[in-house]
Structure formats: C-alpha cells, structure tokens
N, C-alpha and C. Protein backbone atom coordinates (compact mmCIF):
# COMPACT_ATOMS: atom_id res chain seq x y z
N UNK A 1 1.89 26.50 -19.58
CA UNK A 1 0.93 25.39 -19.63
C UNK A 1 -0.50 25.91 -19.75
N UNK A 2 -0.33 26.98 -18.72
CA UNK A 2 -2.50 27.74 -18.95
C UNK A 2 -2.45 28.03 -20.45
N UNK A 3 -1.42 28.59 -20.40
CA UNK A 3 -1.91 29.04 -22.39
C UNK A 3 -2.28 27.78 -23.26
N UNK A 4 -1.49 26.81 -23.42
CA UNK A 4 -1.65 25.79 -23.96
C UNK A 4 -3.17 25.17 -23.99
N UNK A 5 -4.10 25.18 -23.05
CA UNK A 5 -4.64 25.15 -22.42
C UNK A 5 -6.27 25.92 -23.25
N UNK A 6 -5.84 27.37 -23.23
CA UNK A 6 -6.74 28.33 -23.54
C UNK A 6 -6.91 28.46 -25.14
N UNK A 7 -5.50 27.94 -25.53
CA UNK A 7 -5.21 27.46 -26.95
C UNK A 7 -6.42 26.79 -27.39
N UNK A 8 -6.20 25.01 -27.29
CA UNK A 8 -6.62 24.32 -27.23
C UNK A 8 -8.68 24.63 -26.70
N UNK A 9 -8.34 24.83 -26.16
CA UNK A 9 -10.15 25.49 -26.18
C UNK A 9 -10.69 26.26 -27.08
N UNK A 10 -9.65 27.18 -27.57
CA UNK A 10 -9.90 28.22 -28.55
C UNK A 10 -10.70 27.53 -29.81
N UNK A 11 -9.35 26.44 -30.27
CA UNK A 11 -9.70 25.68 -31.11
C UNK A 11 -10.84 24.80 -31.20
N UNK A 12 -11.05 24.09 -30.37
CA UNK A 12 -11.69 23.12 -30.33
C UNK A 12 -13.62 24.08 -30.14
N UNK A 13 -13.38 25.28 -29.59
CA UNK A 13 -14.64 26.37 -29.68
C UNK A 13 -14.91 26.64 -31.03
N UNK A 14 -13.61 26.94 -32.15
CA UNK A 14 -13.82 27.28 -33.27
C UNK A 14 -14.50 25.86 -34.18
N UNK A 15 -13.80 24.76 -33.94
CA UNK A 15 -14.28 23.41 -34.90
C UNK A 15 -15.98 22.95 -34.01
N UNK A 16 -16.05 23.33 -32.69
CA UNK A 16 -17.62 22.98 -32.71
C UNK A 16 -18.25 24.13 -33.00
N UNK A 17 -18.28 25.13 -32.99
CA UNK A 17 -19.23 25.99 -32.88
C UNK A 17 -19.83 25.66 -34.75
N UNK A 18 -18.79 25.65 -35.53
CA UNK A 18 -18.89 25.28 -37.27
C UNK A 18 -20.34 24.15 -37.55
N UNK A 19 -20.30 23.31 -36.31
CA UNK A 19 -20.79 21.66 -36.61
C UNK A 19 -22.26 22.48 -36.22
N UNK A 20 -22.38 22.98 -35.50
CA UNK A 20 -23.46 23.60 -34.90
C UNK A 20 -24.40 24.23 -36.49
N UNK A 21 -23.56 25.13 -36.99
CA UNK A 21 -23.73 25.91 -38.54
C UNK A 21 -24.08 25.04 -39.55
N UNK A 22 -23.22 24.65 -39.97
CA UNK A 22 -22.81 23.76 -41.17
C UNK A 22 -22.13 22.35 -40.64
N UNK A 23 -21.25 22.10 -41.84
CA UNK A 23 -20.97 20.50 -41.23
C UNK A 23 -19.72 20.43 -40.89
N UNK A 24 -19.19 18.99 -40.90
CA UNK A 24 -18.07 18.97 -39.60
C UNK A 24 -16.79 19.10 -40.53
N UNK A 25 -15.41 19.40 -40.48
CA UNK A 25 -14.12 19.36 -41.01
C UNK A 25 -14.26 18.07 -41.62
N UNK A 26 -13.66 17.59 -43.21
CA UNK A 26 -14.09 16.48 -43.49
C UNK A 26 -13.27 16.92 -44.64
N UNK A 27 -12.13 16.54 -44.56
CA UNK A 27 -11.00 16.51 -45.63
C UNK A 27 -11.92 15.87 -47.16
N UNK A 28 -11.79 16.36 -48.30
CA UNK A 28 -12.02 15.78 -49.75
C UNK A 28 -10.88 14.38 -49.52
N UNK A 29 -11.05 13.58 -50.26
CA UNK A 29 -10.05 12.88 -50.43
C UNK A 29 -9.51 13.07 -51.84
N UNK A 30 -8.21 13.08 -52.22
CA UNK A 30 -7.68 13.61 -53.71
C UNK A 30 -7.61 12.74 -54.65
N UNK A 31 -8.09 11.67 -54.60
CA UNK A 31 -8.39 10.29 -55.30
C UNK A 31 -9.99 10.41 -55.86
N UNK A 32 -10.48 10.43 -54.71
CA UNK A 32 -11.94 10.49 -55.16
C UNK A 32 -12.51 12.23 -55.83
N UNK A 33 -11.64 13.02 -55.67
CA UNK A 33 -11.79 14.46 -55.77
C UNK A 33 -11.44 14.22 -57.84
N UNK A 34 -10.34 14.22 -58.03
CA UNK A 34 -9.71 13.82 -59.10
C UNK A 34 -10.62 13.14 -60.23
N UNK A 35 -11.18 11.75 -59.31
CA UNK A 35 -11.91 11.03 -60.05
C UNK A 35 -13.68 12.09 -60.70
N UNK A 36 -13.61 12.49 -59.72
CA UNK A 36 -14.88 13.02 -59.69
C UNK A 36 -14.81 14.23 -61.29
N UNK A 37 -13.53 14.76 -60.98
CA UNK A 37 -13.22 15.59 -61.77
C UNK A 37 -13.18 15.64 -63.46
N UNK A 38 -12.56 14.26 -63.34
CA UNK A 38 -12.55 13.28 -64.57
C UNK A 38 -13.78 12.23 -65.14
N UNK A 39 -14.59 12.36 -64.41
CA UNK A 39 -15.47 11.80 -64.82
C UNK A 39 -16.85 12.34 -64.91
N UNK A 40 -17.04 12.98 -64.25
CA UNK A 40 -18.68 13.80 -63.66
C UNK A 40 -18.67 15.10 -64.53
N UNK A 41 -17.77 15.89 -63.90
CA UNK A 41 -17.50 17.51 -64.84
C UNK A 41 -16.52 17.89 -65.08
N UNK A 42 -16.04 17.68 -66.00
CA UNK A 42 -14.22 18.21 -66.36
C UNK A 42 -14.76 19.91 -66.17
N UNK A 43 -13.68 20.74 -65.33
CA UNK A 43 -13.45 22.27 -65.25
C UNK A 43 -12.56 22.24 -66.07
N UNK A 44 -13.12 23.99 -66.67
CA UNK A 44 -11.85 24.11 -67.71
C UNK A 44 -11.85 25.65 -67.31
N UNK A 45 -10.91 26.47 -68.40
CA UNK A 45 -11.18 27.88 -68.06
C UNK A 45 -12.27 28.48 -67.97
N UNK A 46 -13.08 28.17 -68.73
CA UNK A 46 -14.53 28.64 -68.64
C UNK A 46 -14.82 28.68 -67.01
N UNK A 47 -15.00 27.53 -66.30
CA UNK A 47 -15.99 27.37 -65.46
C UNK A 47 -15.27 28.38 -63.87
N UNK A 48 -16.36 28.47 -63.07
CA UNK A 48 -16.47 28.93 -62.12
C UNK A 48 -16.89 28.29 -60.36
N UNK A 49 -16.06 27.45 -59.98
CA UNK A 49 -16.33 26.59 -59.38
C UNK A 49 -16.41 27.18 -57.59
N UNK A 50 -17.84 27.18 -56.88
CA UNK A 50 -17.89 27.83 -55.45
C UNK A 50 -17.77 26.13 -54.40
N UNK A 51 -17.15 26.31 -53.66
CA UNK A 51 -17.12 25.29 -52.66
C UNK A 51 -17.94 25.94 -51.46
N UNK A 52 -18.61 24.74 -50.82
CA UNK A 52 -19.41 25.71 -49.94
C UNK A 52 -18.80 24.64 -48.61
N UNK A 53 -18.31 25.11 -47.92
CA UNK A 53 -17.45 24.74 -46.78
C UNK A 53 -16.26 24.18 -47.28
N UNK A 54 -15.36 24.88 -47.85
CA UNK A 54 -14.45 25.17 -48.35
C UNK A 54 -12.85 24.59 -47.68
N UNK A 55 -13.21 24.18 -46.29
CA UNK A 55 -12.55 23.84 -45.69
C UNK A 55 -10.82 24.34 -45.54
N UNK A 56 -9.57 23.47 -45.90
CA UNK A 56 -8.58 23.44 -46.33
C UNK A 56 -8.08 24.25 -47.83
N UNK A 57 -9.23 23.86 -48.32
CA UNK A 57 -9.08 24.75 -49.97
C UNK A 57 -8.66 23.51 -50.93
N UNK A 58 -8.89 22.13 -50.37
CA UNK A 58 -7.88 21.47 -51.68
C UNK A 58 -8.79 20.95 -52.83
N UNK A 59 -10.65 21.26 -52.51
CA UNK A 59 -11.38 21.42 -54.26
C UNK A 59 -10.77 22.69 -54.45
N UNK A 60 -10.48 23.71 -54.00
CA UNK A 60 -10.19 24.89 -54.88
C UNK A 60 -9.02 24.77 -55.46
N UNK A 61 -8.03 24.40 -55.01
CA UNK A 61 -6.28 24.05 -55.78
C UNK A 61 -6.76 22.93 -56.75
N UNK A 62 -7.26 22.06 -56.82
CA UNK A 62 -7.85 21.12 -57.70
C UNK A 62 -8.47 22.10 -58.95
N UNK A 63 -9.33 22.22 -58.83
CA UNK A 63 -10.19 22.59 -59.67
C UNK A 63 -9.21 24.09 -60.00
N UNK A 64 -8.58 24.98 -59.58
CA UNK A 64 -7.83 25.85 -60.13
C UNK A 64 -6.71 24.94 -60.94
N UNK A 65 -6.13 24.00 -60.57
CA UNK A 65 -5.13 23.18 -61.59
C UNK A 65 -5.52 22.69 -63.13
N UNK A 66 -6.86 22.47 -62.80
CA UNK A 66 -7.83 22.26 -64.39
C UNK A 66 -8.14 23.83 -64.71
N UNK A 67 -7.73 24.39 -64.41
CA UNK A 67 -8.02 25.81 -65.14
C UNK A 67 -9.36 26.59 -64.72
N UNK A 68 -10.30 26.21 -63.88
CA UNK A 68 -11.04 26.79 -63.28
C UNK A 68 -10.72 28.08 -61.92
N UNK A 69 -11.39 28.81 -62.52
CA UNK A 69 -11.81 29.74 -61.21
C UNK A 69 -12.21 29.25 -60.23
N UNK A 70 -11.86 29.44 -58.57
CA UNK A 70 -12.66 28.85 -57.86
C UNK A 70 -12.61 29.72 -56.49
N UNK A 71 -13.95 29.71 -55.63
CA UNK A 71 -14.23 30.19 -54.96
C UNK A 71 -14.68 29.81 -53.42
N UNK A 72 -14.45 29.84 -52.15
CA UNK A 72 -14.33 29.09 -51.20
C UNK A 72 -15.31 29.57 -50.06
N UNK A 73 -16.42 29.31 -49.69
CA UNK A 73 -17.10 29.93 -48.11
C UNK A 73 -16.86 28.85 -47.03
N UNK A 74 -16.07 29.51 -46.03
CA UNK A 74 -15.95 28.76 -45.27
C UNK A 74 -15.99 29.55 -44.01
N UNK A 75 -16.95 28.76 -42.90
CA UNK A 75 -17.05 29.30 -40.81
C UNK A 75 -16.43 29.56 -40.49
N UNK A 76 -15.22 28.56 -40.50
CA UNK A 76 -14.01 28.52 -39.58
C UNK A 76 -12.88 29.53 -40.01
N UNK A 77 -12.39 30.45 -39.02
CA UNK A 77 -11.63 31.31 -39.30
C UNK A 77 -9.91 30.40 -39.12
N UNK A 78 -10.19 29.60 -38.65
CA UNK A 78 -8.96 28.53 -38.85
C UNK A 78 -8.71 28.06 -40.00
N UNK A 79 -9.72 27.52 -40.31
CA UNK A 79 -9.72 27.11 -41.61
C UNK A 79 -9.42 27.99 -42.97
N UNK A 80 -9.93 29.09 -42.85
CA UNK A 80 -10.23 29.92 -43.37
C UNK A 80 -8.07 30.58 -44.12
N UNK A 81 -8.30 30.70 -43.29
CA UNK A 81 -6.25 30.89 -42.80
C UNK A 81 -5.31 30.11 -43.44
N UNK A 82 -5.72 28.77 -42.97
CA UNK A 82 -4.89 27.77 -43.86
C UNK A 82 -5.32 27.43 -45.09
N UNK A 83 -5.84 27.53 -45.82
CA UNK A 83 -6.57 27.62 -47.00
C UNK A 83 -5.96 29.22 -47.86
N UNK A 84 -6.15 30.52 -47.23
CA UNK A 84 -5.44 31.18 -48.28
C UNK A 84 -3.96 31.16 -48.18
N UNK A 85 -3.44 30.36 -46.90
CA UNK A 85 -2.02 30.17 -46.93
C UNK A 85 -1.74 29.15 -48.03
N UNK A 86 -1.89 28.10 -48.02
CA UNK A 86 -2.08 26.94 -49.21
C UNK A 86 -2.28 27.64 -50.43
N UNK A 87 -3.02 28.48 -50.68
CA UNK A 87 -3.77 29.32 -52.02
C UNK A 87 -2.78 30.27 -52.18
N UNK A 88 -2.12 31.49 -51.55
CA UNK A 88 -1.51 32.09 -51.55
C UNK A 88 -1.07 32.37 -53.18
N UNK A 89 -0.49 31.51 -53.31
CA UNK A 89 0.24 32.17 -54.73
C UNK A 89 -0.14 31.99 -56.31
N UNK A 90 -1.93 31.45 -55.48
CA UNK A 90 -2.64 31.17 -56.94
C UNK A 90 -3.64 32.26 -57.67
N UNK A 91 -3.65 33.18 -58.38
CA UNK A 91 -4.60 34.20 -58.27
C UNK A 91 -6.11 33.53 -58.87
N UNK A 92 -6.18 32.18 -58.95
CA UNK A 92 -7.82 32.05 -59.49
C UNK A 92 -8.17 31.34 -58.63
N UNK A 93 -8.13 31.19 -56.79
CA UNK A 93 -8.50 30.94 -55.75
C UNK A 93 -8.75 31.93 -55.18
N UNK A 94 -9.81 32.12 -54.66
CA UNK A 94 -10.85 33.49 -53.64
C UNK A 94 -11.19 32.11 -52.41
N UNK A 95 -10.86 33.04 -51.17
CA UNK A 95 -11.63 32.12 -50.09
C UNK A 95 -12.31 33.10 -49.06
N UNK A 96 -13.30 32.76 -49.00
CA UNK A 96 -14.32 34.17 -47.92
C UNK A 96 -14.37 33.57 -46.55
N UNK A 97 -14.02 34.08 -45.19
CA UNK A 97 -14.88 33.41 -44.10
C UNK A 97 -16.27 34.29 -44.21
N UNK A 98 -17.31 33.48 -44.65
CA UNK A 98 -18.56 33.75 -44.98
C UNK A 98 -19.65 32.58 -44.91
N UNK A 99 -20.80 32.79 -44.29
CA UNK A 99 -21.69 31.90 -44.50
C UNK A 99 -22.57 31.76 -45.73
N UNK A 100 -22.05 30.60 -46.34
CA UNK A 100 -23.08 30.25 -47.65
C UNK A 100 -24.63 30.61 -47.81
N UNK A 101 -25.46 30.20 -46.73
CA UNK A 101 -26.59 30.93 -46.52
C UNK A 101 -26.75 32.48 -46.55
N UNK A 102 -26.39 32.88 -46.55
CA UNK A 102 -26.03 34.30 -46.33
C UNK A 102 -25.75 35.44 -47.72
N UNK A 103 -25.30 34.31 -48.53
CA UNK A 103 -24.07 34.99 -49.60
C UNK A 103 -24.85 34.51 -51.07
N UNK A 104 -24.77 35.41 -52.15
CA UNK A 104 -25.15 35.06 -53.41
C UNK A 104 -24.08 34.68 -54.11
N UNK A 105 -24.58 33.29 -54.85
CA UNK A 105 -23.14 33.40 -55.70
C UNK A 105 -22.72 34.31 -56.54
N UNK A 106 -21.43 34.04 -57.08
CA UNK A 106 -20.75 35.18 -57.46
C UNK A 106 -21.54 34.92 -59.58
N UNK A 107 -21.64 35.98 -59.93
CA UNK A 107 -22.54 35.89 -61.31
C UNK A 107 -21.69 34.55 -62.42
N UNK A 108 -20.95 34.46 -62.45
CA UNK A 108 -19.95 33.38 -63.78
C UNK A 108 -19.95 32.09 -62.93
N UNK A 109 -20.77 31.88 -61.80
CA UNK A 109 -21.02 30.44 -61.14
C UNK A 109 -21.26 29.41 -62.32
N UNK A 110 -20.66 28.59 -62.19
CA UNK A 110 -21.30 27.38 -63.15
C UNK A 110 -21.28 25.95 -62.93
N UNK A 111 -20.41 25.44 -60.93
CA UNK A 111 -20.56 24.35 -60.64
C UNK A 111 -20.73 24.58 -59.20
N UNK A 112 -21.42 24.23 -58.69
CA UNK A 112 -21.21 24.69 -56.50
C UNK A 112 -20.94 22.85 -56.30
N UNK A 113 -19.93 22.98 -55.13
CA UNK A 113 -19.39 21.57 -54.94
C UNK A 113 -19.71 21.82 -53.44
N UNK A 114 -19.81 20.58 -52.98
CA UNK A 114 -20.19 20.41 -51.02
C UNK A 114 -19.85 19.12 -50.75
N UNK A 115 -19.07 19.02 -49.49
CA UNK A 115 -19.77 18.03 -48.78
C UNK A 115 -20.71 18.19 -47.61
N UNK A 116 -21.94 18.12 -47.95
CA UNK A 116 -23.11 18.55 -46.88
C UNK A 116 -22.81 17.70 -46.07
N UNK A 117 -24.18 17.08 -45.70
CA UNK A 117 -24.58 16.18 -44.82
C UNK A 117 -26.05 15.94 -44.77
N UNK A 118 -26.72 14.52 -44.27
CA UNK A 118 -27.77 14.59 -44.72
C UNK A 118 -28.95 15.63 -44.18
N UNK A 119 -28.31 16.35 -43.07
CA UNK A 119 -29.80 17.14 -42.33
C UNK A 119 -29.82 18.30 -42.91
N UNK A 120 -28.67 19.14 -44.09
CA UNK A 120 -29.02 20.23 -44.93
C UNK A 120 -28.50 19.62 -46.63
N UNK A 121 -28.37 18.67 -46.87
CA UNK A 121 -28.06 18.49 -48.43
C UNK A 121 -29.39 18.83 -49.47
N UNK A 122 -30.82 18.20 -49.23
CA UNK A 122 -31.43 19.31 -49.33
C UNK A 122 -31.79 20.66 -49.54
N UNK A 123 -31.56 21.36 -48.47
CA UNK A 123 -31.30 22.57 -48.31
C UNK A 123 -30.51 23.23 -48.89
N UNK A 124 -29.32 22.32 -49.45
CA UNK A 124 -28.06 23.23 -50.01
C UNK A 124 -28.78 23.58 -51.60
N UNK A 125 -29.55 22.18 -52.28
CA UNK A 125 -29.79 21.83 -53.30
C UNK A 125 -30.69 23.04 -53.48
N UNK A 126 -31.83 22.89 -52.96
CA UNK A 126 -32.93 24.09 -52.43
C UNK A 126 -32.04 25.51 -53.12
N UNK A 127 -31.00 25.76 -52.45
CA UNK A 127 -30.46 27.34 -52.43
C UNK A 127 -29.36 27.45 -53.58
N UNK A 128 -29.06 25.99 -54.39
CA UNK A 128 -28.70 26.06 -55.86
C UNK A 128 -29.89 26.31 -57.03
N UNK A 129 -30.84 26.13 -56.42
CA UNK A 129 -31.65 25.55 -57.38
C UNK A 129 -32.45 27.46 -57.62
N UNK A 130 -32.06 27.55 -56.57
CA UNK A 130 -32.71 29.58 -56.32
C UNK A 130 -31.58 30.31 -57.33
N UNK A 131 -30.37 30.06 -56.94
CA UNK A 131 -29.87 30.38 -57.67
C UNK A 131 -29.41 30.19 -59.31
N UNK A 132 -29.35 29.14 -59.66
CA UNK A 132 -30.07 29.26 -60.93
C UNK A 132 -31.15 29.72 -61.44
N UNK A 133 -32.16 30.43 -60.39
CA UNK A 133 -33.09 30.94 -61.01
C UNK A 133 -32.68 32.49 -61.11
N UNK A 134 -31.91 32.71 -59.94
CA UNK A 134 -31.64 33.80 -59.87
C UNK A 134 -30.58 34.62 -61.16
N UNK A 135 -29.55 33.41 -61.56
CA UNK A 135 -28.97 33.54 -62.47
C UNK A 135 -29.45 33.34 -63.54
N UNK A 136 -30.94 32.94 -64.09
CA UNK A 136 -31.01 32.91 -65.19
C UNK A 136 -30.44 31.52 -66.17
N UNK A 137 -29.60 30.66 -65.25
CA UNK A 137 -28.63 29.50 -66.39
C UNK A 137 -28.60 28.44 -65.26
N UNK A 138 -29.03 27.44 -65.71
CA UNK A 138 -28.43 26.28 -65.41
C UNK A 138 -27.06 26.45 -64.38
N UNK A 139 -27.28 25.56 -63.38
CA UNK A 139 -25.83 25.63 -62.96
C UNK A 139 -25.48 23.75 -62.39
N UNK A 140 -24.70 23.60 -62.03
CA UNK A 140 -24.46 22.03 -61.60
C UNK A 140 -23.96 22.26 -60.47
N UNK A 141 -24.46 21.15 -59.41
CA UNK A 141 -24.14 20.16 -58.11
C UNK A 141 -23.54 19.48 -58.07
N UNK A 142 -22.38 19.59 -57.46
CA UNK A 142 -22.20 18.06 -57.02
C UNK A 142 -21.79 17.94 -55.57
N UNK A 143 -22.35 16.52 -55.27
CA UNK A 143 -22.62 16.96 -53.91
C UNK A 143 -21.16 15.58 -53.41
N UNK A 144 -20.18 15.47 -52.04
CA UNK A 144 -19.27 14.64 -52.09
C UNK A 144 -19.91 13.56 -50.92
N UNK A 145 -20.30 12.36 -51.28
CA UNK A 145 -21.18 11.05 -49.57
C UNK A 145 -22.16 11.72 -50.04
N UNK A 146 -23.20 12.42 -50.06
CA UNK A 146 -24.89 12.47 -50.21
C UNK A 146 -25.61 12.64 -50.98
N UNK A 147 -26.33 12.19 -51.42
CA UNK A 147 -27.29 11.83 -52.06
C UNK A 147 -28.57 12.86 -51.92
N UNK A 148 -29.20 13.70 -52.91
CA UNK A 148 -30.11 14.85 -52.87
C UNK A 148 -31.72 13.72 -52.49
N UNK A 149 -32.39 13.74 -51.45
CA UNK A 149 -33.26 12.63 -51.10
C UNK A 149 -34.38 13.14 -52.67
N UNK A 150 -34.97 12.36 -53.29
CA UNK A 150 -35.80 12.67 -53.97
C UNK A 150 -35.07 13.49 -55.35
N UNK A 151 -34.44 13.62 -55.25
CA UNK A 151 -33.79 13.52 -56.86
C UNK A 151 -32.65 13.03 -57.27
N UNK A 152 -32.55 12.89 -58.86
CA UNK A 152 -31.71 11.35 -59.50
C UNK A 152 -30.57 12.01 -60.28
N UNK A 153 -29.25 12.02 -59.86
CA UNK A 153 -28.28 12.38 -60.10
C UNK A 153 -28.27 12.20 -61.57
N UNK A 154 -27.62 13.42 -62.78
CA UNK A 154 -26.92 13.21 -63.88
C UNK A 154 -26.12 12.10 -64.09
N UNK A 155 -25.26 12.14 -63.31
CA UNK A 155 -24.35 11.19 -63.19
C UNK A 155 -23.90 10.55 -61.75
N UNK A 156 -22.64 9.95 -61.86
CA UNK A 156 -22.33 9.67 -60.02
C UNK A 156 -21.31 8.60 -60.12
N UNK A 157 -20.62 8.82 -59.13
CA UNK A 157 -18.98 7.76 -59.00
C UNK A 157 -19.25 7.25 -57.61
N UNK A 158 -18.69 6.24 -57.27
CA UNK A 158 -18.80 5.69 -55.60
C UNK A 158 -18.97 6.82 -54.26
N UNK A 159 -18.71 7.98 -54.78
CA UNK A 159 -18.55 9.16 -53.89
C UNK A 159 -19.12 10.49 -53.82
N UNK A 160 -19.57 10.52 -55.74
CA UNK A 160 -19.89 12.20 -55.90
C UNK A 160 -21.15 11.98 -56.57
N UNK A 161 -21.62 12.57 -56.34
CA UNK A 161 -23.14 12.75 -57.03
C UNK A 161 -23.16 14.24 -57.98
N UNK A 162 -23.62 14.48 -59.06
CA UNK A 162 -23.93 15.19 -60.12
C UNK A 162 -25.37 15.64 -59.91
N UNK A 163 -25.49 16.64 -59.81
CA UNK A 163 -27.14 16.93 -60.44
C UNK A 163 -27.03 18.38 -61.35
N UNK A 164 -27.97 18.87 -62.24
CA UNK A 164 -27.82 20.02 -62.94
C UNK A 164 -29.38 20.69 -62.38
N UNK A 165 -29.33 21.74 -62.19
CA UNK A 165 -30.85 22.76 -61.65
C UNK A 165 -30.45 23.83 -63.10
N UNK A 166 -31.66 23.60 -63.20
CA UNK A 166 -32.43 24.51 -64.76
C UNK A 166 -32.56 25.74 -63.89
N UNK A 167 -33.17 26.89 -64.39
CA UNK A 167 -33.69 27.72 -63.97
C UNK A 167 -35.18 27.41 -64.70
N UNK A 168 -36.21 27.41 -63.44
CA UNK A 168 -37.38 27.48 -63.80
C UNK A 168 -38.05 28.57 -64.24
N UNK A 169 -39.50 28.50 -65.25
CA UNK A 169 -39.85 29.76 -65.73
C UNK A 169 -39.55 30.39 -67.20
C-alpha cells in the first residue's frame, strides 16, 4: 500500500512540476487535429513538423501518417515514455525529453505546432519568429485554443490558428 502511495506522488510530482514550466497535459483531439490538417497545412514528405509539448505523441503519429517528419519536446519524462512507446515502430517520429526554450529547432523545420496557453503563446510565437530568422525561411505556426494576442492568423478552424513568421531583414 506505501508504495502505491509513493507511486502516485511520483506521478502527480511529475504532471505538476510540467504546469509550473510549460502547460498542462491536454490531449489534441483527433477530429480537430485531422481537420486542422486538412484544412490549414496539408504535411507532406517535404515538411518537418516540431511539436512543442509533445505530450502523448498523437500530432506526431498524425502528421508522420501524412508523410511528414516529425519531432516532439516534451517535460514530462512520463510522457515522454509513452509517446516513444506509441512511436516505436515509426522511424519519422523523434521525441526529446527537452525543454523547447532551451533547444534550436532542428534545420528542415517548416511547421512548429503547440498547444500553449495564454500566459506564454506569445512567447512561443516570439521564439518561432527568432527562429525563422535564425533559419533564414519562413516557417509556420499553428497554435491548438489560442490565439497569438496582436496578430491575425493566415488562416483558422474553430480550434487551430495558422500564422506564417518571415524571416526579417
């Protein structure tokens, strides 16, 4: 029973300490994921798709099913686990326990997907928008519930918002 116990704390240490970082566990839904997919930015082989709290991995199995590369940062070492278990037998899924802040994207980036939240969506936008500079190319946002305050989406479905960052200069 103590174990059970120490378990359960373990866990519940690992899913707050994340909320503290970044934002909270917040499943994609595969309806609105799909839609988004089909309507906003079709991935194809070309593209290079980074999830930034990566969660479960199921934008990355998504977006690897359209033929994209895709790439996963995620806090939670729980998470982290079940996600390359799920991924396991796909070789164009990468999942890092790594903090997005922290990490440059990988160079063939060409879409970063999130579900932020409103006290860093901003911020996330901010550190796409570097990186397209950093890369030299255009890259696209899309963000899943938020809205970039002060700028006007490409496009947008009941759920996902689109934006594209130029590289300035």
């Amino acid at each position: 029973m103590m174990w059970e116990l120490w378990f359960l704390a373990a866990i519940l240490l690992l899913f707050g300490f994340v909320v503290f970082r970044g934002a909270p566990y917040v499943p994609s839904k595969k309806t609105d994921l799909k839609n988004a997919f089909d309507t906003l930015y079709e991935l194809d082989d070309k593209d290079l798709l980074v999830d930034i709290g990566s969660g479960d991995g199921v934008v990355l199995r998504e977006a690897s099913r359209r033929g994209a590369r895709a790439v996963g940062y995620e806090l939670n070492p729980l998470l982290v686990l079940v996600s390359r278990l799920l991924s396991r037998d796909d070789p164009r899924v990468t999942v890092y326990l790594a903090d997005f802040w922290n990490a440059a994207l990988p160079a063939k980036t060409t879409v970063v997907y999130t579900f932020g939240e409103s006290r860093d969506i901003a911020k996330m936008a901010a550190k796409v928008q570097q990186e397209a500079i950093r890369l030299k190319r255009p890259l696209f946002f899309i963000s899943y519930a938020f809205e970039v305050t002060g700028l006007h989406p490409v496009r947008s479905t009941k759920s996902h918002f689109l934006y594209k960052f130029e590289p300035l200069g």
